[in-house]
C-alpha atoms as a PDB file:
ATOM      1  CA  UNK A   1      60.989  51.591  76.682  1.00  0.00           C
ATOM      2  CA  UNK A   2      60.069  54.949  76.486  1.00  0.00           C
ATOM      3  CA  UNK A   3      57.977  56.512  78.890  1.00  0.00           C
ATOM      4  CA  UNK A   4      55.344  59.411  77.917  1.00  0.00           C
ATOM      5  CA  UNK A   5      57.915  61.783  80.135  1.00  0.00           C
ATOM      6  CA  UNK A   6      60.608  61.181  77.170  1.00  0.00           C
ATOM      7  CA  UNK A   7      59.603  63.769  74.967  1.00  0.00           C
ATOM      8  CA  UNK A   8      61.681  64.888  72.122  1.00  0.00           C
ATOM      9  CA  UNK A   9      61.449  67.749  69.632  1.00  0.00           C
ATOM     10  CA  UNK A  10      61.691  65.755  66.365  1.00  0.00           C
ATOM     11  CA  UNK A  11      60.673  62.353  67.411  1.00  0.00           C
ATOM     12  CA  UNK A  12      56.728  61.339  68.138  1.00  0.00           C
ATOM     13  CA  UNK A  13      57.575  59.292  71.200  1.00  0.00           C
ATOM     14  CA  UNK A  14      56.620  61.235  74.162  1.00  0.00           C
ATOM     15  CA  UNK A  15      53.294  61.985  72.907  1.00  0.00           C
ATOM     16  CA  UNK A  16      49.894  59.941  72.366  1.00  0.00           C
ATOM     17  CA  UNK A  17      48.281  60.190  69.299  1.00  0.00           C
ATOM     18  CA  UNK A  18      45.001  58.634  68.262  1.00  0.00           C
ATOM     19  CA  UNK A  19      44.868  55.475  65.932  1.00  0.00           C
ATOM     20  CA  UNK A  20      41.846  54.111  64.179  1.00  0.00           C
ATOM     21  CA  UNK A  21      40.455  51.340  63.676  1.00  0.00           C
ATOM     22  CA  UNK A  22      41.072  49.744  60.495  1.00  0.00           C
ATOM     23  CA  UNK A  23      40.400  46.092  60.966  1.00  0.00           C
ATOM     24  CA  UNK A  24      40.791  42.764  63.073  1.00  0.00           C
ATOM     25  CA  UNK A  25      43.777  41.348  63.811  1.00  0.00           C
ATOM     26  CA  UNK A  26      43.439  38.447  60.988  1.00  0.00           C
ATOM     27  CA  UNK A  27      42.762  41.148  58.302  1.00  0.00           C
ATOM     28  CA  UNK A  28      45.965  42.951  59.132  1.00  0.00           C
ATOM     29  CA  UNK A  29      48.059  40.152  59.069  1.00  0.00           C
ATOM     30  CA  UNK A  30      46.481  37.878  56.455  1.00  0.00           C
ATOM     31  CA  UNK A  31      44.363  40.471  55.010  1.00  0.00           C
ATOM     32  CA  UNK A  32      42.102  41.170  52.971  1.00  0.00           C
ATOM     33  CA  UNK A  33      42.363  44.217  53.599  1.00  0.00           C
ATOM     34  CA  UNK A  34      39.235  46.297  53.759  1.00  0.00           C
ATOM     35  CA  UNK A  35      39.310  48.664  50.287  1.00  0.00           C
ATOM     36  CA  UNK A  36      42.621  48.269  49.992  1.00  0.00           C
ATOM     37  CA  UNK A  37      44.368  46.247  47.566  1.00  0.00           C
ATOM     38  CA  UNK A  38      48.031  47.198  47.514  1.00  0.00           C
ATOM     39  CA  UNK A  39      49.484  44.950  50.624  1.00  0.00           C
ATOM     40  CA  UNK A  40      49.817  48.244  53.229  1.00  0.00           C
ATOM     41  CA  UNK A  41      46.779  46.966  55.413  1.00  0.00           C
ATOM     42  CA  UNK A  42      47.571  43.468  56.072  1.00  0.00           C
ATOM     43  CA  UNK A  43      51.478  42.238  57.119  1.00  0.00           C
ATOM     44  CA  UNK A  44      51.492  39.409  54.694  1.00  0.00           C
ATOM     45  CA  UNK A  45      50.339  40.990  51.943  1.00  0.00           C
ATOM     46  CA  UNK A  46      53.154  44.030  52.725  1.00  0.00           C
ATOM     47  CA  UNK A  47      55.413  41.417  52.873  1.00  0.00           C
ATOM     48  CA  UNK A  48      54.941  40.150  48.896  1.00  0.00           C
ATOM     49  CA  UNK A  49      54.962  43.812  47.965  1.00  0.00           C
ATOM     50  CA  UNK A  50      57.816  44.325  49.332  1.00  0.00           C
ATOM     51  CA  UNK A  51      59.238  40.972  48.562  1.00  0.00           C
ATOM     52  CA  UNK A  52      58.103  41.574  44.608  1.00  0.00           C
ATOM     53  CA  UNK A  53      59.457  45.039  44.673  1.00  0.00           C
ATOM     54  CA  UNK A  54      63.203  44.049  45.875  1.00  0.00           C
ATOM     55  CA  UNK A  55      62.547  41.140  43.448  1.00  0.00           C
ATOM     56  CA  UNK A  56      63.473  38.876  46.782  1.00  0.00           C
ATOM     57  CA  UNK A  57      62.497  35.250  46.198  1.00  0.00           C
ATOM     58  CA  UNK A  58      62.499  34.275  49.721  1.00  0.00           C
ATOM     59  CA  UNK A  59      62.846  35.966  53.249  1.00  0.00           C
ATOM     60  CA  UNK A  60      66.654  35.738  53.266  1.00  0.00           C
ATOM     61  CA  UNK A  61      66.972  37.606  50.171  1.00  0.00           C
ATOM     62  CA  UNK A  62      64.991  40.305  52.008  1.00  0.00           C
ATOM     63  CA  UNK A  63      67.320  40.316  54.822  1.00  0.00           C
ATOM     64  CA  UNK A  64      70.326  40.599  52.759  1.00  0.00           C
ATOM     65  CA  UNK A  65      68.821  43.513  50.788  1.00  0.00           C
ATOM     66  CA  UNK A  66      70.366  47.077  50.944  1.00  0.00           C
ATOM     67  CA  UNK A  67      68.127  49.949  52.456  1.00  0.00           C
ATOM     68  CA  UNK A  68      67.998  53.221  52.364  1.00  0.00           C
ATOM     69  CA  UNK A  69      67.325  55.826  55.118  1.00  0.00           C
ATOM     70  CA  UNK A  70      64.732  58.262  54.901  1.00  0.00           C
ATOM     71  CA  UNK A  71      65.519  61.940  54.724  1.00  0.00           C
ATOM     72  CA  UNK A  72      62.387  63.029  56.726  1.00  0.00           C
ATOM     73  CA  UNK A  73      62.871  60.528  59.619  1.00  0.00           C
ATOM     74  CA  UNK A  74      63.318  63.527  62.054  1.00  0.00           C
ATOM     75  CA  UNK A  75      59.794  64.644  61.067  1.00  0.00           C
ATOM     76  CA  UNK A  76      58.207  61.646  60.533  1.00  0.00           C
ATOM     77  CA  UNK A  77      55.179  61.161  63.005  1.00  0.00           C
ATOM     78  CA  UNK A  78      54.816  64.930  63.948  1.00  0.00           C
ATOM     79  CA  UNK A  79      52.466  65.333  60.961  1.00  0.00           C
ATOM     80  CA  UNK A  80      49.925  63.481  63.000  1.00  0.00           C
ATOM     81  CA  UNK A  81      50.330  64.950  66.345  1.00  0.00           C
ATOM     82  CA  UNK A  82      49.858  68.461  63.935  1.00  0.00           C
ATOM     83  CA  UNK A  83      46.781  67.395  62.522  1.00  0.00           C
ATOM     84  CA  UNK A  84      45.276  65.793  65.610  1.00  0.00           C
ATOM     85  CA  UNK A  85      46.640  69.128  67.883  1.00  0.00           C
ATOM     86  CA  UNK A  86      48.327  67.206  70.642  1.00  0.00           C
ATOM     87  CA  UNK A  87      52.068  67.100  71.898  1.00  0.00           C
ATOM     88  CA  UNK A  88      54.099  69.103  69.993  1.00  0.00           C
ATOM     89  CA  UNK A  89      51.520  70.320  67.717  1.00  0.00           C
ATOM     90  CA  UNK A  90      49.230  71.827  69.890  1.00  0.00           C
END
Protein backbone atom coordinates (compact mmCIF):
# COMPACT_ATOMS: atom_id res chain seq x y z
CA UNK A 1 0.00 0.00 0.00
CA UNK A 2 0.92 3.32 -0.56
CA UNK A 3 -0.12 5.98 1.55
CA UNK A 4 -0.90 9.68 0.15
CA UNK A 5 2.50 10.66 2.31
CA UNK A 6 4.54 8.46 -0.41
CA UNK A 7 5.02 10.94 -2.89
CA UNK A 8 7.41 10.53 -5.68
CA UNK A 9 8.69 12.82 -8.43
CA UNK A 10 7.92 10.63 -11.48
CA UNK A 11 5.30 8.34 -10.20
CA UNK A 12 1.38 9.54 -9.65
CA UNK A 13 1.04 7.71 -6.37
CA UNK A 14 1.17 10.18 -3.66
CA UNK A 15 -1.30 12.36 -5.20
CA UNK A 16 -5.26 12.27 -5.78
CA UNK A 17 -6.49 12.95 -8.95
CA UNK A 18 -10.09 13.16 -10.06
CA UNK A 19 -11.79 10.26 -12.10
CA UNK A 20 -15.06 10.42 -13.92
CA UNK A 21 -17.66 8.69 -14.26
CA UNK A 22 -17.91 6.66 -17.24
CA UNK A 23 -20.35 3.92 -16.48
CA UNK A 24 -21.73 1.11 -14.06
CA UNK A 25 -19.88 -1.52 -13.00
CA UNK A 26 -21.62 -4.15 -15.57
CA UNK A 27 -20.80 -1.80 -18.53
CA UNK A 28 -17.13 -1.78 -17.65
CA UNK A 29 -16.75 -5.24 -17.33
CA UNK A 30 -19.24 -6.68 -19.82
CA UNK A 31 -19.73 -3.55 -21.63
CA UNK A 32 -21.30 -2.04 -23.87
CA UNK A 33 -19.53 0.51 -23.50
CA UNK A 34 -21.17 3.88 -23.74
CA UNK A 35 -19.86 5.49 -27.40
CA UNK A 36 -17.21 3.45 -27.44
CA UNK A 37 -16.70 0.56 -29.55
CA UNK A 38 -13.07 -0.47 -29.45
CA UNK A 39 -12.99 -2.79 -26.06
CA UNK A 40 -11.06 0.16 -23.74
CA UNK A 41 -14.35 0.84 -21.66
CA UNK A 42 -15.45 -2.48 -20.63
CA UNK A 43 -12.73 -5.39 -19.23
CA UNK A 44 -14.13 -8.09 -21.38
CA UNK A 45 -14.28 -6.46 -24.33
CA UNK A 46 -10.32 -5.19 -23.64
CA UNK A 47 -9.71 -8.55 -23.11
CA UNK A 48 -10.72 -9.84 -26.98
CA UNK A 49 -8.82 -6.82 -28.23
CA UNK A 50 -6.12 -7.67 -26.73
CA UNK A 51 -6.59 -11.34 -27.10
CA UNK A 52 -7.22 -10.69 -31.16
CA UNK A 53 -4.29 -8.40 -31.32
CA UNK A 54 -1.58 -11.00 -29.79
CA UNK A 55 -3.60 -13.44 -31.98
CA UNK A 56 -3.99 -15.47 -28.40
CA UNK A 57 -6.67 -18.15 -28.72
CA UNK A 58 -7.20 -18.59 -25.13
CA UNK A 59 -6.08 -16.93 -21.75
CA UNK A 60 -2.92 -19.04 -21.46
CA UNK A 61 -1.66 -17.94 -24.69
CA UNK A 62 -2.02 -14.43 -23.24
CA UNK A 63 -0.04 -15.28 -20.29
CA UNK A 64 2.72 -16.78 -22.16
CA UNK A 65 2.92 -13.75 -24.48
CA UNK A 66 6.06 -11.46 -24.55
CA UNK A 67 5.58 -7.70 -23.45
CA UNK A 68 7.13 -4.85 -23.85
CA UNK A 69 7.85 -1.97 -21.39
CA UNK A 70 6.86 1.40 -22.00
CA UNK A 71 9.41 4.13 -22.45
CA UNK A 72 7.24 6.87 -20.77
CA UNK A 73 6.36 4.80 -17.64
CA UNK A 74 8.24 7.42 -15.46
CA UNK A 75 5.78 10.04 -16.77
CA UNK A 76 2.90 8.22 -17.14
CA UNK A 77 0.02 9.60 -14.84
CA UNK A 78 1.61 13.12 -14.27
CA UNK A 79 -0.18 14.32 -17.43
CA UNK A 80 -3.33 14.24 -15.40
CA UNK A 81 -2.27 15.66 -12.18
CA UNK A 82 -0.86 18.64 -14.93
CA UNK A 83 -4.04 19.12 -16.44
CA UNK A 84 -6.18 18.85 -13.32
CA UNK A 85 -3.34 21.27 -11.27
CA UNK A 86 -2.89 19.08 -8.25
CA UNK A 87 0.26 17.25 -6.74
CA UNK A 88 3.05 17.73 -8.68
CA UNK A 89 1.47 19.82 -11.22
CA UNK A 90 0.24 22.50 -9.35
Amino acid sequence: HWGMATGHPTLPRGTRIEVKKLGTLEQLIVGPAVNCSDGSLNLVGALREAMGVLGCRNIKQLQNANIVVCPNFLTEGKNFQISQRVGMGK
